[in-house]
C-alpha atoms as a PDB file:
ATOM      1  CA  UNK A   1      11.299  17.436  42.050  1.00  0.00           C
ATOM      2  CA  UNK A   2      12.414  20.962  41.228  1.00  0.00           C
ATOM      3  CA  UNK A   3      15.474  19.731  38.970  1.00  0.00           C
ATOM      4  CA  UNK A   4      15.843  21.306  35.484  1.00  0.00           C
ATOM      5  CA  UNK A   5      16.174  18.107  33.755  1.00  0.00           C
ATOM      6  CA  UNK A   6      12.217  17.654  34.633  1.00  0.00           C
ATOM      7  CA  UNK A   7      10.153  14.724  36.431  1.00  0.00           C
ATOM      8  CA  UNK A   8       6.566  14.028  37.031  1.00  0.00           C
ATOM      9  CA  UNK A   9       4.026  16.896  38.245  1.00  0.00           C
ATOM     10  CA  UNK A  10       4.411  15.979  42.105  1.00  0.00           C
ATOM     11  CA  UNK A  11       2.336  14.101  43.652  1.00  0.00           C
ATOM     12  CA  UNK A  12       1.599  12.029  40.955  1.00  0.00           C
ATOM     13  CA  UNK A  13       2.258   7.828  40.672  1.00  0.00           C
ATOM     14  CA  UNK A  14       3.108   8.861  36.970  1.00  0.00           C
ATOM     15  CA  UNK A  15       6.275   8.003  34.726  1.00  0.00           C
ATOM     16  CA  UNK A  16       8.620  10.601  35.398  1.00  0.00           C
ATOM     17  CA  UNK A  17       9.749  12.431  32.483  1.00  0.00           C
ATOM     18  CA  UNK A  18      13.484  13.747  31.276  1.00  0.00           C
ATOM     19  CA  UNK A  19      13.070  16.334  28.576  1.00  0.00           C
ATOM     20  CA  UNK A  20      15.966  16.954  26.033  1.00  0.00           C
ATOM     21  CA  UNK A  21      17.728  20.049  24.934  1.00  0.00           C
ATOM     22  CA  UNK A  22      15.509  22.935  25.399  1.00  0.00           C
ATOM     23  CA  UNK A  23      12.003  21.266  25.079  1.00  0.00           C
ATOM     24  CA  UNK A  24       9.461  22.405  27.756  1.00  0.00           C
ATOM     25  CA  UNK A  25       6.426  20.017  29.198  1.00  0.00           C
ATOM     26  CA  UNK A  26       3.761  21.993  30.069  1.00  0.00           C
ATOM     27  CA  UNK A  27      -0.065  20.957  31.211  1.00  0.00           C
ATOM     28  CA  UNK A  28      -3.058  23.539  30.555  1.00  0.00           C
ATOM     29  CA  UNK A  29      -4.729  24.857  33.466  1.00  0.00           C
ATOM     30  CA  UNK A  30      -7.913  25.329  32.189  1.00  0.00           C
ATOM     31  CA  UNK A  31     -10.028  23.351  29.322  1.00  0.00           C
ATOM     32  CA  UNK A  32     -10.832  25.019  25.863  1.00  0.00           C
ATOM     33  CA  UNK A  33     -14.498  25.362  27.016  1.00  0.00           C
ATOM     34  CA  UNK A  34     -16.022  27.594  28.113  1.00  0.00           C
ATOM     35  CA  UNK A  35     -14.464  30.161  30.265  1.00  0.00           C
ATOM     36  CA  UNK A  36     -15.799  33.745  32.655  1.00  0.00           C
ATOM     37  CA  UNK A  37     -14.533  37.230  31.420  1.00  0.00           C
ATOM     38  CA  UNK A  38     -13.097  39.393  34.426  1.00  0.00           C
ATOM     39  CA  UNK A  39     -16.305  41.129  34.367  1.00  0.00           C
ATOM     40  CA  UNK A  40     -17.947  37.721  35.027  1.00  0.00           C
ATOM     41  CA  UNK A  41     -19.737  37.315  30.831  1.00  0.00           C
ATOM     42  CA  UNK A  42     -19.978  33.745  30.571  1.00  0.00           C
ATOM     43  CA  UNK A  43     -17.850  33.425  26.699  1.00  0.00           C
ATOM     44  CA  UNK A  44     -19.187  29.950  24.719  1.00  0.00           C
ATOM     45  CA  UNK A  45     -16.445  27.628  23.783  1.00  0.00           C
ATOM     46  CA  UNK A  46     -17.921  27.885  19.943  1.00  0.00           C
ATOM     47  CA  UNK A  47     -16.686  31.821  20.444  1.00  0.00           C
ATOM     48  CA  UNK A  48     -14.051  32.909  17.876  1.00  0.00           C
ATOM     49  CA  UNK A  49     -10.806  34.364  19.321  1.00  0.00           C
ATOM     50  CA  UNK A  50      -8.160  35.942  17.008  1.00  0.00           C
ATOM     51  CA  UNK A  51      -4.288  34.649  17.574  1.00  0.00           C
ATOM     52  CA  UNK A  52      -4.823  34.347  21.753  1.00  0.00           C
ATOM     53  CA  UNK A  53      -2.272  33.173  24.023  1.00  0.00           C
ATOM     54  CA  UNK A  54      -2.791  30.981  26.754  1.00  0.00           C
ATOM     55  CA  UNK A  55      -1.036  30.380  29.578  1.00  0.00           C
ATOM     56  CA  UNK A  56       0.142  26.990  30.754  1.00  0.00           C
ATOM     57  CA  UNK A  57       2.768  25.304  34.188  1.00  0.00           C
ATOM     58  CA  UNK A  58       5.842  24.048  33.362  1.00  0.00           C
ATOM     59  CA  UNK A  59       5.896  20.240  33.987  1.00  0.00           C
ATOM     60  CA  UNK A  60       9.387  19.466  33.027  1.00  0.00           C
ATOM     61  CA  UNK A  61      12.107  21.373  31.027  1.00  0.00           C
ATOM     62  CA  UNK A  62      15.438  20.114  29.502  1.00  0.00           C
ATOM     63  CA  UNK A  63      18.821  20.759  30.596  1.00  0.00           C
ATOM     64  CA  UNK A  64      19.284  23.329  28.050  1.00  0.00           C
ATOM     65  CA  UNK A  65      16.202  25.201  29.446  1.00  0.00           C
ATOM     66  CA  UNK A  66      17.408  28.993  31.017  1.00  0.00           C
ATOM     67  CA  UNK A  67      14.744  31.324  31.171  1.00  0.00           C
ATOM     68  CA  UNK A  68      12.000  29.094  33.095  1.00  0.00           C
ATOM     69  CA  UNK A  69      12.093  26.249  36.242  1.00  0.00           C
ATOM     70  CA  UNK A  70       9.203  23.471  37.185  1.00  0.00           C
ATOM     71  CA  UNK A  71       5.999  25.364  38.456  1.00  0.00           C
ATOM     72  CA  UNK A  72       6.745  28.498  36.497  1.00  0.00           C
ATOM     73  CA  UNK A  73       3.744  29.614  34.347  1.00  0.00           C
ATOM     74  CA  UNK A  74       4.320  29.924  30.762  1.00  0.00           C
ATOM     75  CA  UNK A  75       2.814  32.471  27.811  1.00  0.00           C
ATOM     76  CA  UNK A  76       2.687  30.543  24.519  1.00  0.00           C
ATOM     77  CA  UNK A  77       0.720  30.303  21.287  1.00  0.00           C
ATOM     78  CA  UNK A  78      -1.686  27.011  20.865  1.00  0.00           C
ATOM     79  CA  UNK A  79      -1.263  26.818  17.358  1.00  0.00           C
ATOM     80  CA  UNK A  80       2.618  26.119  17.489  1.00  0.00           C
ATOM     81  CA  UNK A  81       1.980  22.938  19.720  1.00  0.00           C
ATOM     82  CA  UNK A  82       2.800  19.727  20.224  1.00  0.00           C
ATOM     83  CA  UNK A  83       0.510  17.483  22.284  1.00  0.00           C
ATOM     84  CA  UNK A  84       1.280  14.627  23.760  1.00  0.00           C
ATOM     85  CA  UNK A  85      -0.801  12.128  26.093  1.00  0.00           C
ATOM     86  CA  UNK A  86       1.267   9.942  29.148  1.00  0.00           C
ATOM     87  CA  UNK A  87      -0.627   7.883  31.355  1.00  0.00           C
ATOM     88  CA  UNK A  88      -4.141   9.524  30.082  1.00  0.00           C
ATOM     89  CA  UNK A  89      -2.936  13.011  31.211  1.00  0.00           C
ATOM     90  CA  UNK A  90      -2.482  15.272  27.914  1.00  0.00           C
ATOM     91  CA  UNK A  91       0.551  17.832  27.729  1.00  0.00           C
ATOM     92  CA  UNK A  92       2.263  20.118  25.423  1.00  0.00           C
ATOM     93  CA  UNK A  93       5.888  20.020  23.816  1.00  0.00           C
ATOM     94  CA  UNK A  94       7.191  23.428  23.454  1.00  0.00           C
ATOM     95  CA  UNK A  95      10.783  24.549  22.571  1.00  0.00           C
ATOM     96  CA  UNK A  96      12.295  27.420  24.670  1.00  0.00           C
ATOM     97  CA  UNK A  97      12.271  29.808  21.466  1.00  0.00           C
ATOM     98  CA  UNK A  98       8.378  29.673  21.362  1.00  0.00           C
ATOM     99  CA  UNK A  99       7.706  30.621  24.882  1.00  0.00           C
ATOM    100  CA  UNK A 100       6.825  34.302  25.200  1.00  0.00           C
ATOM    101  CA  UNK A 101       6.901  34.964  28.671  1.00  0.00           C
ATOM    102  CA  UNK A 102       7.275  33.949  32.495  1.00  0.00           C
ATOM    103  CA  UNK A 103       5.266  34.389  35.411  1.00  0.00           C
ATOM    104  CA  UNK A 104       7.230  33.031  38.802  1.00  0.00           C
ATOM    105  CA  UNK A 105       7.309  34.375  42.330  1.00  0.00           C
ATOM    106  CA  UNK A 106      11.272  34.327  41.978  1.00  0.00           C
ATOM    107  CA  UNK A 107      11.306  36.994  39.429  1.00  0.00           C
ATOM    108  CA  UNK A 108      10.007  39.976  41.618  1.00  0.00           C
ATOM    109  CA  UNK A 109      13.365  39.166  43.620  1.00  0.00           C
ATOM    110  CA  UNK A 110      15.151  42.186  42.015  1.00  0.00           C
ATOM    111  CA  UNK A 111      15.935  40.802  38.309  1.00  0.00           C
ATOM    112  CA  UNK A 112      15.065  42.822  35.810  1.00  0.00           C
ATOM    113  CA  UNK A 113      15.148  40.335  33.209  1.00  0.00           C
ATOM    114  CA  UNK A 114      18.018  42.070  30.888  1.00  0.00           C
ATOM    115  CA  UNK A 115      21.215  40.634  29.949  1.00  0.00           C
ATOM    116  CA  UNK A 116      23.986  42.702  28.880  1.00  0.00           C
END
């Protein structure tokens, strides 16, 4: 299930999925609660954060899709999100353009990311 055109997280007895152009499914790791600093401070879910980023995998991804595959991790913002819920499992619509960066294995395999 490592296609572009997307399916179901694998594993799972879910629907699968076919995203269209260059919309991105992606499924947050960890809840909005509350979470451990790397310095172990235990930060309250009521805490205010300015404009953060989270990070999220990439559950599916249209055939339009370049810069990312299934399993990558994604950078976004949660305020430009849509959510979605299938089969009581909630996930997030993105478009390609509001992705910010990659995390993958592949990538330390010599590309240095520019085009020219």
């Amino acid at each position: 299930m490592t296609t572009s055109e997307g399916a179901a997280r694998p594993g799972d007895d879910k629907l699968p999925i076919k995203m269209l152009n260059d919309r991105v499914l992606v499924c947050l790791e960890q809840s909005e609660g509350e979470r451990k600093s790397s310095g172990g401070i235990l930060i309250p879910a009521t805490a205010q954060t300015s404009k953060r980023l989270a990070w999220a995998e990439v559950v599916a991804a249209g055939p339009n899709v370049r810069s990312m595959e299934i399993g990558d991790q994604v950078l976004f913002n949660p305020e430009d999100r849509y959510e979605v819920e299938v089969r009581g499992t909630d996930y997030i619509i993105l478009r390609e353009r509001d992705i910010h960066a990659v995390a993958a294995s592949r990538l330390e395999e010599g590309s240095t990311g520019l085009y020219l």
